[in-house]
Protein backbone atom coordinates (compact mmCIF):
# COMPACT_ATOMS: atom_id res chain seq x y z
CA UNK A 1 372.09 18.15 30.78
CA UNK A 2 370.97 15.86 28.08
CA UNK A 3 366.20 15.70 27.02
CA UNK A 4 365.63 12.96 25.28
CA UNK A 5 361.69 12.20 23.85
CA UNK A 6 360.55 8.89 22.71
CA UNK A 7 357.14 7.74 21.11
CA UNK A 8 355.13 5.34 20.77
CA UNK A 9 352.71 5.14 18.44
CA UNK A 10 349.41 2.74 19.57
CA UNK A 11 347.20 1.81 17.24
CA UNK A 12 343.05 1.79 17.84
CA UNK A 13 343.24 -1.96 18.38
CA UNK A 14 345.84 -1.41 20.74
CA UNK A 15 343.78 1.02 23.23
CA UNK A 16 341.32 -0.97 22.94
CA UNK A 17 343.43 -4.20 23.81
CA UNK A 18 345.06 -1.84 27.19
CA UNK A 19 341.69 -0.60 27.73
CA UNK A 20 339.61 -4.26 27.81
CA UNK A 21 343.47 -6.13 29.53
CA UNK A 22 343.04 -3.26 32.04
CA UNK A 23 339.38 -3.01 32.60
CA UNK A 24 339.42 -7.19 33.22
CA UNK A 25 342.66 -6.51 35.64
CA UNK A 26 340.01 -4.69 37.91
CA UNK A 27 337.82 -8.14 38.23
CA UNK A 28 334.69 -6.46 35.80
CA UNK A 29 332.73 -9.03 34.51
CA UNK A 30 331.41 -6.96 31.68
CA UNK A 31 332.58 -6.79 28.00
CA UNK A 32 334.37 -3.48 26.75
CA UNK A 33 332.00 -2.34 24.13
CA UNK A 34 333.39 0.70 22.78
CA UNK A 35 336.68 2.97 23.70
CA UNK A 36 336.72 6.48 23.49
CA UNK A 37 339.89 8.33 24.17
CA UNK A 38 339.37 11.94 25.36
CA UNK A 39 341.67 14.24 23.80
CA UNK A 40 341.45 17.33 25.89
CA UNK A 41 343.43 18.83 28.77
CA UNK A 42 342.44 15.55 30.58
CA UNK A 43 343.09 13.27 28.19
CA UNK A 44 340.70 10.70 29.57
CA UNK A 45 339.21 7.95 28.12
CA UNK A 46 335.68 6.36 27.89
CA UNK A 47 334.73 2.98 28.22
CA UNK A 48 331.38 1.61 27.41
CA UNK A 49 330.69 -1.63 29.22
CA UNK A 50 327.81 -4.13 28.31
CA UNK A 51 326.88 -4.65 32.27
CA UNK A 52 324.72 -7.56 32.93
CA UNK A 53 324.34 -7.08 36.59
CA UNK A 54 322.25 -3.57 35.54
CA UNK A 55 320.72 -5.43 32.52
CA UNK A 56 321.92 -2.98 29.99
CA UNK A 57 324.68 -1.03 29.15
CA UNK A 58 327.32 1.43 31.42
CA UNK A 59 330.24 4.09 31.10
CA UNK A 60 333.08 3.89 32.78
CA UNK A 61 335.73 7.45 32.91
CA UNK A 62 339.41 6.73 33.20
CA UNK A 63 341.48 9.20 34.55
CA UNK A 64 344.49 10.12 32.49
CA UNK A 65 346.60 9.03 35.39
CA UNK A 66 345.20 5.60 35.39
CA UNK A 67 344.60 5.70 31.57
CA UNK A 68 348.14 6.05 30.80
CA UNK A 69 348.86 3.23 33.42
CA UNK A 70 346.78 0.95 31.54
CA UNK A 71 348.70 1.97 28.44
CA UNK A 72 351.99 1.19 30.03
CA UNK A 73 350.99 -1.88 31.16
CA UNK A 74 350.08 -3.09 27.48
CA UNK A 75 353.52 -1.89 26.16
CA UNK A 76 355.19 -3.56 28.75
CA UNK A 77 353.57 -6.52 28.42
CA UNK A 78 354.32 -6.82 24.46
CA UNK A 79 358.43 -7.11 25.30
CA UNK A 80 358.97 -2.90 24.91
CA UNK A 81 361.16 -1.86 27.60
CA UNK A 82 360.18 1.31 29.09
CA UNK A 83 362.12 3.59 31.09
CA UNK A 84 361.17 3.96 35.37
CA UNK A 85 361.96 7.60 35.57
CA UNK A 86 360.72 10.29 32.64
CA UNK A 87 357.51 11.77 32.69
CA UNK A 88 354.71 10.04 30.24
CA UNK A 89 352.16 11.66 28.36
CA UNK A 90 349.26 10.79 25.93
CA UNK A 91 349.23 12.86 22.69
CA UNK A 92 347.13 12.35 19.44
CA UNK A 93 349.44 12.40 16.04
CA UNK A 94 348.19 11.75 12.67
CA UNK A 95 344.89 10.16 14.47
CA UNK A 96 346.58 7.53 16.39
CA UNK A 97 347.43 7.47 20.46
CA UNK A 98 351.19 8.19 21.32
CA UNK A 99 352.34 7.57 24.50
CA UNK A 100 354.98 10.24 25.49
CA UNK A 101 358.53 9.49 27.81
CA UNK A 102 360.48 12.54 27.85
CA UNK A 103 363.79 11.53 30.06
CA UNK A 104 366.21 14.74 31.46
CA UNK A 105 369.68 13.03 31.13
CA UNK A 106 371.85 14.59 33.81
């Protein structure tokens, strides 16, 4: 039986473009202010929102489920097949967001 690993390497503008594509997927009507990505054994991320419905500012926590979802979705959407099966994992390298596929080849 075959492992293979692939990365992708995302750069800050590219969270933040998953992060905003995914936040506006969920019908927010508030601007993405800031993205923080969580590197921890959560590996979550943190979204600051500019919320005019509360007249000031709020934080939104994704999940590292969910924040890898919104990641996938932006790689996808840019033409870069990615593989169904595998499990995917976020991972910091030299400073920049990689999103993780390791694939068992049987």
């Amino acid at each position: 039986m075959g492992r293979e690993l692939r990365s992708i390497l995302l750069t800050k503008t590219e969270v933040d473009a998953a992060v905003t594509g995914h936040i506006a997927s969920l019908s927010h009507q508030s601007n993405v202010l800031a993205v923080d990505v969580i590197y921890d054994s959560s590996a979550a991320c943190r979204i600051e929102l500019d919320n005019p419905a509360l007249d000031g500012r709020s934080t939104i926590i994704l999940e590292k489920s969910e924040f890898i979802e919104a990641l996938i979705a932006f790689v996808r959407s840019k033409g870069q097949p990615l593989p169904r099966r595998g499990s995917k994992e976020i991972a910091e390298v030299n400073g920049e967001l990689a999103l993780m596929i390791e694939l068992d080849w049987f």
